[in-house]
Each structure stands twice: as structure tokens, then as C-alpha cells.
N, C-alpha and C. Protein backbone atom coordinates (compact mmCIF):
# COMPACT_ATOMS: atom_id res chain seq x y z
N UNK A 1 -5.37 -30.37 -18.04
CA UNK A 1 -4.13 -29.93 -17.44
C UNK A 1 -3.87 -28.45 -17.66
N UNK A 2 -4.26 -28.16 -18.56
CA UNK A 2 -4.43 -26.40 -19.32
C UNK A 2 -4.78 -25.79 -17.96
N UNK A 3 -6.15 -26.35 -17.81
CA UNK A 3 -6.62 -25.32 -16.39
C UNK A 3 -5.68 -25.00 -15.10
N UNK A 4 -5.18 -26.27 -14.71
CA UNK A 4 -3.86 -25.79 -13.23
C UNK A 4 -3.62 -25.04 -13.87
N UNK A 5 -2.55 -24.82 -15.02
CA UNK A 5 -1.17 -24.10 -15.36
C UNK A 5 -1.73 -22.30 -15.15
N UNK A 6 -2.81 -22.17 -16.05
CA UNK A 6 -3.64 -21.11 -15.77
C UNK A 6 -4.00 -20.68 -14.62
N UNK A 7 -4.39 -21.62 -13.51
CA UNK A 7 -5.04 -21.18 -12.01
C UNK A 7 -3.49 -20.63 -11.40
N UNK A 8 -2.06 -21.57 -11.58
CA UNK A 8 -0.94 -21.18 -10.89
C UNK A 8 -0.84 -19.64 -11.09
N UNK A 9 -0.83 -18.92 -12.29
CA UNK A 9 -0.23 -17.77 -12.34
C UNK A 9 -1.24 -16.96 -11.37
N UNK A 10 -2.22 -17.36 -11.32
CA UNK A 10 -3.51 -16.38 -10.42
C UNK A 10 -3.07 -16.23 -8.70
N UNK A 11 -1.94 -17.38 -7.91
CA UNK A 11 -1.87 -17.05 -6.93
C UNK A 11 -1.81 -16.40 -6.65
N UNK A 12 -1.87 -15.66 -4.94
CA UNK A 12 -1.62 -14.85 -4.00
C UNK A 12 -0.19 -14.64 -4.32
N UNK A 13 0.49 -12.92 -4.23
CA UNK A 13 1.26 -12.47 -3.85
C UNK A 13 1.03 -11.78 -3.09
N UNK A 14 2.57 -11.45 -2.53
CA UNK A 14 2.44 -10.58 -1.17
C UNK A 14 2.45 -9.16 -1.40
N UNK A 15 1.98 -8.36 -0.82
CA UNK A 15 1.42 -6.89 -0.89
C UNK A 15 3.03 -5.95 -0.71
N UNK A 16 3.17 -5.39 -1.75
CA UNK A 16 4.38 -4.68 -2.13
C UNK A 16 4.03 -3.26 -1.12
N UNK A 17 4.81 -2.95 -0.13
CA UNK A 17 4.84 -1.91 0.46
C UNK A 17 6.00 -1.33 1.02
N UNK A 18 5.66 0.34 0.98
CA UNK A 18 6.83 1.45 0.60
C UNK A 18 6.91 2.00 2.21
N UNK A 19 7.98 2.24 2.43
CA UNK A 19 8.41 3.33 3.89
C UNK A 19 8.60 4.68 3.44
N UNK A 20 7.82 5.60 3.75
CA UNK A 20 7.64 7.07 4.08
C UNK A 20 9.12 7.44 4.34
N UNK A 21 9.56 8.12 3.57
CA UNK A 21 10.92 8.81 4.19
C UNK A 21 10.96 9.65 5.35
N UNK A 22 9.82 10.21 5.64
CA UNK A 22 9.97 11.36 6.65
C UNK A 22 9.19 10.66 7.91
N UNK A 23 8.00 9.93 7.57
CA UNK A 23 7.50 9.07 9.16
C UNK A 23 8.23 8.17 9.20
N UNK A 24 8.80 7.10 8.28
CA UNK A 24 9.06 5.69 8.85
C UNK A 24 8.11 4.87 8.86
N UNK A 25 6.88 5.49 8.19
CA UNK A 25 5.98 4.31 8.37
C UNK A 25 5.76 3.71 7.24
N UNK A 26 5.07 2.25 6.83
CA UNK A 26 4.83 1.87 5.94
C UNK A 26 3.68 1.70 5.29
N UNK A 27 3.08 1.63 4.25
CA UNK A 27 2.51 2.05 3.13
C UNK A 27 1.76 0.63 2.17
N UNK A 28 0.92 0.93 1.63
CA UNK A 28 1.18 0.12 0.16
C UNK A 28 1.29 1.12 -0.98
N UNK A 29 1.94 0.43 -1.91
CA UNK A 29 2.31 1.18 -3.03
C UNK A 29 1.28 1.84 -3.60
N UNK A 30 1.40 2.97 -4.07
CA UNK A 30 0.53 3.90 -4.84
C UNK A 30 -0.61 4.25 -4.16
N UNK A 31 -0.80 4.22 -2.95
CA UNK A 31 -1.62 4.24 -1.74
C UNK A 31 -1.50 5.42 -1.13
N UNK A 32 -2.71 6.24 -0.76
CA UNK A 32 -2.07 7.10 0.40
C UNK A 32 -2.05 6.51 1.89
N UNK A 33 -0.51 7.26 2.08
CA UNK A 33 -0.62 6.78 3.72
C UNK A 33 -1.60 7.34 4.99
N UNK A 34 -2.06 6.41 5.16
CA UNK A 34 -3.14 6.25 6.18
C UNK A 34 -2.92 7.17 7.47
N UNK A 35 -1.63 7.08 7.87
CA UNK A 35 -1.41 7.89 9.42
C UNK A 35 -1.19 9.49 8.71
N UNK A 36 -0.46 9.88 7.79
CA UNK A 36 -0.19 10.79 7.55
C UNK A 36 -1.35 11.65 6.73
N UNK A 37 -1.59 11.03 5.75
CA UNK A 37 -2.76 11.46 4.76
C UNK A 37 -2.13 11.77 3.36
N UNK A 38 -0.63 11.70 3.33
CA UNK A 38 0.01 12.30 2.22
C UNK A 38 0.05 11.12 1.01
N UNK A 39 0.43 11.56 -0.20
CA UNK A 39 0.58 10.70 -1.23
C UNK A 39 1.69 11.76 -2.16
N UNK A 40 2.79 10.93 -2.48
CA UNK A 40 3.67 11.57 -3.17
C UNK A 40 4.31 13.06 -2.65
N UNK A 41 4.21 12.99 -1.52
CA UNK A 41 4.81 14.54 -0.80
C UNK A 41 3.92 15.48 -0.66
N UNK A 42 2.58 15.39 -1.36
CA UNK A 42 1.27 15.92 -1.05
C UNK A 42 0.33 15.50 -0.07
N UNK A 43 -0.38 16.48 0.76
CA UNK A 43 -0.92 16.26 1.49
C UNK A 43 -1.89 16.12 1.07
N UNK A 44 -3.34 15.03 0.68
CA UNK A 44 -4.29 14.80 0.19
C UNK A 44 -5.33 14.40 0.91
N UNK A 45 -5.03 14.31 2.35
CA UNK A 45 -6.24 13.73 3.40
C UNK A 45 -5.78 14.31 4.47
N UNK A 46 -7.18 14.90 5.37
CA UNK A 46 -6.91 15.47 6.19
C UNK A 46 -6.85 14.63 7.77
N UNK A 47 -5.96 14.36 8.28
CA UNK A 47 -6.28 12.62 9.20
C UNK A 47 -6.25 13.81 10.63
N UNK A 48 -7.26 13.08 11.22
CA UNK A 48 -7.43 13.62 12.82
C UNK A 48 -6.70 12.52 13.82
N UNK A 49 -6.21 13.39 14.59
CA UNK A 49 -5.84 12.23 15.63
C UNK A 49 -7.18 11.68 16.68
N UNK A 50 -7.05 10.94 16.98
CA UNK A 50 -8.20 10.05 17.65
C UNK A 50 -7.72 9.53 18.82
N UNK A 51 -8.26 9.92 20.61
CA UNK A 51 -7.35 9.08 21.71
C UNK A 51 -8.06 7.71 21.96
């Protein structure tokens, strides 16, 4: 019975994610954002637009 109690805490949670104050877009936490390239108000990736 040890083993369930142990497997329960291991479930799936849901992915905690943050909205960009200045795009509006959303994020996962501690992540850089993907459309923008920024992390923490820094710009850290240089993202091209693509048509």
C-alpha cells in the first residue's frame, strides 16, 4: 500500500504560466518567452519573424 501513496504525490500537474506585461502573451515560468526572446525584461534571444 506504501507504493500508491508514493506514486500519488508523482502526478501530473498543470504547467504554471506567466503573462508578459508588455506583449500579453503567455509564458512558462522561468522560461524565456518564445515570441519575444526576452526573460526578465532582458532581451536574451534574438527571434526572427518567419511568414
Amino acid at each position: 500500500m506504501r507504493l500508491r501513496t508514493r506514486k500519488a504525490s508523482h502526478r501530473n500537474k498543470p504547467l504554471q504560466l506567466r503573462t508578459d506585461k508588455s506583449t500579453k502573451s503567455s509564458h512558462r515560468a522561468h522560461c524565456v518567452d518564445p515570441k519575444t526572446g526576452t526573460y526578465r525584461g532582458r532581451q536574451v534571444l534574438t527571434v526572427s519573424l518567419e511568414d
